[in-house]
Structures are given as C-alpha cells and as structure tokens.
Protein backbone atom coordinates (compact mmCIF):
# COMPACT_ATOMS: atom_id res chain seq x y z
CA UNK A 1 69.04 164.36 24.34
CA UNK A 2 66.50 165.90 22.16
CA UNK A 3 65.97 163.14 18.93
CA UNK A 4 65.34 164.28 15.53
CA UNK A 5 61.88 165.23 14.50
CA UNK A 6 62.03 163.31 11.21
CA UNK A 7 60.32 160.67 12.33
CA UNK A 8 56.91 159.57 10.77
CA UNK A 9 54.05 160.99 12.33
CA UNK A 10 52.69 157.79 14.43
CA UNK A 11 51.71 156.45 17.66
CA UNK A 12 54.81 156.13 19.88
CA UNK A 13 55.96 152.93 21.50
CA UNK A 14 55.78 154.34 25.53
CA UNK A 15 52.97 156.59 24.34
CA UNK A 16 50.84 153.75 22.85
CA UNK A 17 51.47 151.03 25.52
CA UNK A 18 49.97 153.83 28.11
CA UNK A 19 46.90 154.20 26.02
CA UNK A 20 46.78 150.41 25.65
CA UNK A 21 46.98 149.87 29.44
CA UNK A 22 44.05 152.44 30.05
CA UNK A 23 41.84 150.98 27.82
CA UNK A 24 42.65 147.04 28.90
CA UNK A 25 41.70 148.77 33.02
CA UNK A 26 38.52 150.25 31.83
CA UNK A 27 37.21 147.00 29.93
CA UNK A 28 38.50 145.56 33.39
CA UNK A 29 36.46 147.82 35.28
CA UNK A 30 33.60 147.06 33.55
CA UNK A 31 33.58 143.41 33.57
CA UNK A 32 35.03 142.65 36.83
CA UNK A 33 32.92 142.34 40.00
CA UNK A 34 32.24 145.70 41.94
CA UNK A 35 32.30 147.56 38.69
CA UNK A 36 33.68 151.12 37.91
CA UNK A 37 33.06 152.21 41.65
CA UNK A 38 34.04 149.53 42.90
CA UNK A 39 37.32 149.97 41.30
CA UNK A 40 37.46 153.73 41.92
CA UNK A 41 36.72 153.53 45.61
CA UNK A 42 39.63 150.73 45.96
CA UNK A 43 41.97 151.72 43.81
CA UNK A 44 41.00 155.70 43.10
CA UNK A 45 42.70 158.53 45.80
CA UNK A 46 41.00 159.60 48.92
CA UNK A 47 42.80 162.33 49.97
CA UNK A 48 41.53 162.50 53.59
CA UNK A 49 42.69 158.66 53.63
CA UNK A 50 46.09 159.52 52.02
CA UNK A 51 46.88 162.59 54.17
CA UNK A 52 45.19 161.38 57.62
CA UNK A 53 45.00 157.83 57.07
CA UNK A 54 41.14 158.32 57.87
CA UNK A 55 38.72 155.34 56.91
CA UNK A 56 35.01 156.30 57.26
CA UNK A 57 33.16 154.16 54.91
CA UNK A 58 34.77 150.63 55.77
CA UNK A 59 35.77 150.70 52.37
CA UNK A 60 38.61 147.76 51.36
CA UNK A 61 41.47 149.59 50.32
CA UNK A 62 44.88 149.44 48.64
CA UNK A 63 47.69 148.69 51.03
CA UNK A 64 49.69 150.48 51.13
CA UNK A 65 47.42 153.26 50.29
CA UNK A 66 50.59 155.02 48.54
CA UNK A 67 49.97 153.03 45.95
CA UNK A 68 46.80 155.01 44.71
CA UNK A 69 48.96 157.40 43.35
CA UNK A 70 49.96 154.73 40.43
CA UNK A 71 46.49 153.15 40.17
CA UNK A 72 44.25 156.22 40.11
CA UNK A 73 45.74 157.35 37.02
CA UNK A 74 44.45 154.21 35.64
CA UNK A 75 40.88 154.54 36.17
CA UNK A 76 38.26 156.79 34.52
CA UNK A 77 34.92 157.61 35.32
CA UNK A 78 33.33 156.93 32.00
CA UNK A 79 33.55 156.29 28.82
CA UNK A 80 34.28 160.21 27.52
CA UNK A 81 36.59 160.87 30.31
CA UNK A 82 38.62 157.61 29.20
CA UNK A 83 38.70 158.91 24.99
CA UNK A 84 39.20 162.72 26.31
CA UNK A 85 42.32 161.93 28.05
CA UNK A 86 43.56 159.58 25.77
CA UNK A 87 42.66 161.35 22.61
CA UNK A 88 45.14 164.01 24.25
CA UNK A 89 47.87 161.66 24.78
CA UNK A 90 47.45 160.04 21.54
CA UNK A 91 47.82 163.81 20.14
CA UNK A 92 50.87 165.51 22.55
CA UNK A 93 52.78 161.97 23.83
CA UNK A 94 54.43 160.97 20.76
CA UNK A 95 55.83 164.64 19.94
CA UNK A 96 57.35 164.44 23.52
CA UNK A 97 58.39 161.65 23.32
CA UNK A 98 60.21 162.08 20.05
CA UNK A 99 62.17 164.74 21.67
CA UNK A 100 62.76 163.07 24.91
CA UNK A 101 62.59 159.44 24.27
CA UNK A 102 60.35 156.28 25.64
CA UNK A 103 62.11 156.18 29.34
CA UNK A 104 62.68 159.77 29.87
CA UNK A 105 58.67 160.25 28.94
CA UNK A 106 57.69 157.39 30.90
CA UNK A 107 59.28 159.38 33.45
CA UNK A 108 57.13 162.47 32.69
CA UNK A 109 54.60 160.73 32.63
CA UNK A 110 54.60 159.16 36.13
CA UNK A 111 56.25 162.23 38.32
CA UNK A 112 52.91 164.28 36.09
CA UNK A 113 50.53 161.87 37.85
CA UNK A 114 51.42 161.25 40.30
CA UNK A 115 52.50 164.44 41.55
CA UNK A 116 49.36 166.26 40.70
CA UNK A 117 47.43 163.30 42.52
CA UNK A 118 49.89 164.57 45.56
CA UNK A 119 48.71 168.08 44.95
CA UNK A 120 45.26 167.42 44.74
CA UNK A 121 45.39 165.08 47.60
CA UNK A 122 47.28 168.61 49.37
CA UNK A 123 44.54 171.26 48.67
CA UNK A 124 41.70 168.96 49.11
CA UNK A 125 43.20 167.05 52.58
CA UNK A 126 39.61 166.13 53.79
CA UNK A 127 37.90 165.07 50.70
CA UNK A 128 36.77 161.16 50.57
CA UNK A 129 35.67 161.34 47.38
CA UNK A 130 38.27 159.42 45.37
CA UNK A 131 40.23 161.06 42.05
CA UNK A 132 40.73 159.24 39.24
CA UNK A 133 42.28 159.73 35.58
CA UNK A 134 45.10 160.69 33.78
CA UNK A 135 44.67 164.77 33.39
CA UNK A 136 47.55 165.07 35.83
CA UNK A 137 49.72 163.17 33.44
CA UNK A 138 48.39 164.91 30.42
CA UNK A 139 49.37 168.47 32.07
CA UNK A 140 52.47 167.30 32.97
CA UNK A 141 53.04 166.45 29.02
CA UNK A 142 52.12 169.76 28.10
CA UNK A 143 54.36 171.27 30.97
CA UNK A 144 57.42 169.62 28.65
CA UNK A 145 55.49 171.13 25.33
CA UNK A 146 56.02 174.81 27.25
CA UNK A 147 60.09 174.03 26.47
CA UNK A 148 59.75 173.03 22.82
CA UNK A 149 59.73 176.15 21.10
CA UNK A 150 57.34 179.04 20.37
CA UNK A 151 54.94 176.61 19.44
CA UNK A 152 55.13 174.39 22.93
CA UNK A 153 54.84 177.68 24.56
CA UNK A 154 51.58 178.80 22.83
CA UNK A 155 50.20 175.47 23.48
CA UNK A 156 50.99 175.31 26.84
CA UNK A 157 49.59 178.74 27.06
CA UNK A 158 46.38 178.07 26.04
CA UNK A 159 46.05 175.07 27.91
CA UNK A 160 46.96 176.67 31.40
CA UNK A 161 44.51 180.00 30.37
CA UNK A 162 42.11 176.73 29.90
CA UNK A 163 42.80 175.64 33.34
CA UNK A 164 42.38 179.28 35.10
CA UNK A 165 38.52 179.32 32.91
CA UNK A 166 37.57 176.15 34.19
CA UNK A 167 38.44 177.24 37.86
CA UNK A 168 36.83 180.26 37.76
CA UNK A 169 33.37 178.06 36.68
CA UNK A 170 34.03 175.86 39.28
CA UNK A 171 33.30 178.29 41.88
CA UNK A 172 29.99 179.56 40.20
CA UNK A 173 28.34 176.55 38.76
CA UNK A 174 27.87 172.43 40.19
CA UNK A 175 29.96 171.21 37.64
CA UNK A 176 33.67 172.08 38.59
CA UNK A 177 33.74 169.91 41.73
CA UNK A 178 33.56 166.91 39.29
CA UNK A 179 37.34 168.39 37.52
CA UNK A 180 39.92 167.69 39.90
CA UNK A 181 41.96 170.86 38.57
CA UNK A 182 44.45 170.89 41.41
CA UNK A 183 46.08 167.53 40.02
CA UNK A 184 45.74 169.55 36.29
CA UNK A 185 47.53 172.33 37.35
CA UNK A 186 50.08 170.02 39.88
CA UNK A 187 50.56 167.69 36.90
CA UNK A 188 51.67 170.47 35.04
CA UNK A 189 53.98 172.32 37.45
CA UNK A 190 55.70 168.01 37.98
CA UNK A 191 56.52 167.66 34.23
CA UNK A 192 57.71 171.17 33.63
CA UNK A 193 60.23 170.91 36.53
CA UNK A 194 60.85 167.24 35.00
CA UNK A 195 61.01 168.45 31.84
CA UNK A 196 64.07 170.86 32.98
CA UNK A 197 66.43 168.18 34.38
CA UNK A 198 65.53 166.28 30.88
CA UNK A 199 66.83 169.29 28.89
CA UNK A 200 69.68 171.03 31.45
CA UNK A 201 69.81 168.26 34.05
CA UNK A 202 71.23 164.91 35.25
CA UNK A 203 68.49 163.24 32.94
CA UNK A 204 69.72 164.81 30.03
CA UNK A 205 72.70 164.56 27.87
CA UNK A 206 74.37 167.79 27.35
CA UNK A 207 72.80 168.77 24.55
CA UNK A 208 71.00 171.26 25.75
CA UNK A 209 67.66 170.42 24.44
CA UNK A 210 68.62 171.09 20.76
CA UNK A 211 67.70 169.31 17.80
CA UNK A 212 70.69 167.78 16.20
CA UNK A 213 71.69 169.30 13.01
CA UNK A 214 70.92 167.06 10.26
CA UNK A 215 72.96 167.09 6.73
C-alpha cells in the first residue's frame, strides 16, 4: 500500500490539482459578483442552518445545504488564510501522498474536511456565522503523518500541542473565535481513523503500511 519514498521531492499530482482548485475559487471569489462574502455566506457552513435547518438572514443558500461541507473547504477568507493553508499542503500532501497514493489521499483529504466541518458544525450548533477553509483537511493530513514513523509522530505532536495553545487563547483574547479549531482538531481525529483503514484496513493492501524493500 505504502509506495516507495524514492521519488523526487515535488508537487504531487492529487496534491497539486487541490492547490490549483483553491487558488482558481479565490480568483473566482474575487471577481465574481457578491464577492468573498458573498461566496462565503452561500457557499461557506452555517452550522445553526446545517444542524436546525434555521434561515435568519434570508440569505440564498446551497441546496441541498449538505453540500457546504464540499464547498466550504474551498473558500478562504483572505489572501494569508488562502497561502497558510496551502503552503501546508504544498509542504505535508505530497509526502502522504507518496505513501498512500493520489485516490487513497484524495480520500483523506475529503473525509478530513469534511468531517471536521461536521464537528465544528456539532460543537458550535447555533452559530450563523459561516466556516470556511481547508484547516480541517490539513489536520486530517497530519492525522496520517502521526502513522509514518517517529518522525510523523513528532510532527503530529507538535501540531496537536499547537492546537491545545491556540484554544487555550481563544478563551482569553478576541482573536480565537475567528479559528474554527473544532474542524482542526475534527479534521484530524477523520484522517487518523482514515488513515488506519489505509494502512490495516479494507483501503489498504496488506502490506501493512511498510515500505517495500528496495534492492
């Protein structure tokens, strides 16, 4: 299941057509009519709508509303939160998915962001404000690093003592309602539990997660 690592260091097919498809949606966003909000309230999550099916602002939304758990991923709120998220992918999806391959990280990928939008959607059931970017699917990338060695595990370590610090500030100071750190941490939990049928599961091949011994 697990591919050799002797691959050259580059941008990954499934890896690179995500960060392609980001950046083409937030040139989109900006050029479009109704701009960046526009998109975010119409295509970005709403819990309260998503749980409760609750409509307060008259707002046009996506039907059905399900859907926002695809298209929110899609959408960022500005121009740093689009080159944070995919500087991150550009950095941790093509390791995974040199150990996993394009359709089993593709998979990752959209259980990650969609089940953290899920979770966030969960623990924050009568929020309107709508969540958008790809953090959830990020986590859930480093949720597979957290089975690829001591390394993975120090990584994924450090990202999820990351996490914990930035919900502690969140309680203290204005700026942690703006990080939606319930789809982090969901995100996370999705592609580790992915990440396990991959290596020991039906998704995998037997293998065991191993790297094939090369001569």
């Amino acid at each position: 299941m697990f591919i050799s690592g002797g691959a050259a260091r580059h941008v990954t097919p499934a890896a690179g057509l995500i960060v392609a498809v980001n950046a083409t949606v937030f040139v989109l966003e900006r050029i479009v009519a109704g701009g960046a909000a526009g998109w975010a309230g119409a295509y970005g999550l709403r819990p309260l709508v998503l749980m409760q099916g609750e409509v307060a602002d008259g707002g046009a939304y996506i039907d059905p509303y399900m859907l926002t758990l695809v298209s929110a991923p899609f959408l960022h709120a500005g121009l740093g939160h689009l080159a944070v998220n995919m500087a991150c992918l550009a950095a941790i999806g093509p390791v995974v998915e040199r150990r996993v391959g394009w359709w089993r990280f593709l998979l990752v990928w959209a259980a990650a962001c969609s089940g953290g939008a899920m979770v966030h959607a969960v623990t924050h059931a009568n929020s309107m404000a709508p969540l958008i970017g790809a953090s959830g699917g990020v986590a859930g990338l480093v949720g597979v690093l957290l089975l690829s060695g001591p390394a993975g595990v120090a990584a994924g370590g450090l990202w999820v003592a990351i996490q914990l610090a930035e919900l502690l500030v969140s309680d203290a100071t204005a700026y942690g309602p703006q990080v939606a750190w319930a789809a982090h941490l969901g995100g996370f939990g999705v592609g580790g539990m992915v990440a396990l049928l991959v290596r020991w599961g039906p998704l995998g091949d037997g293998s065991g997660g191993r790297e094939p011994e090369r001569s």
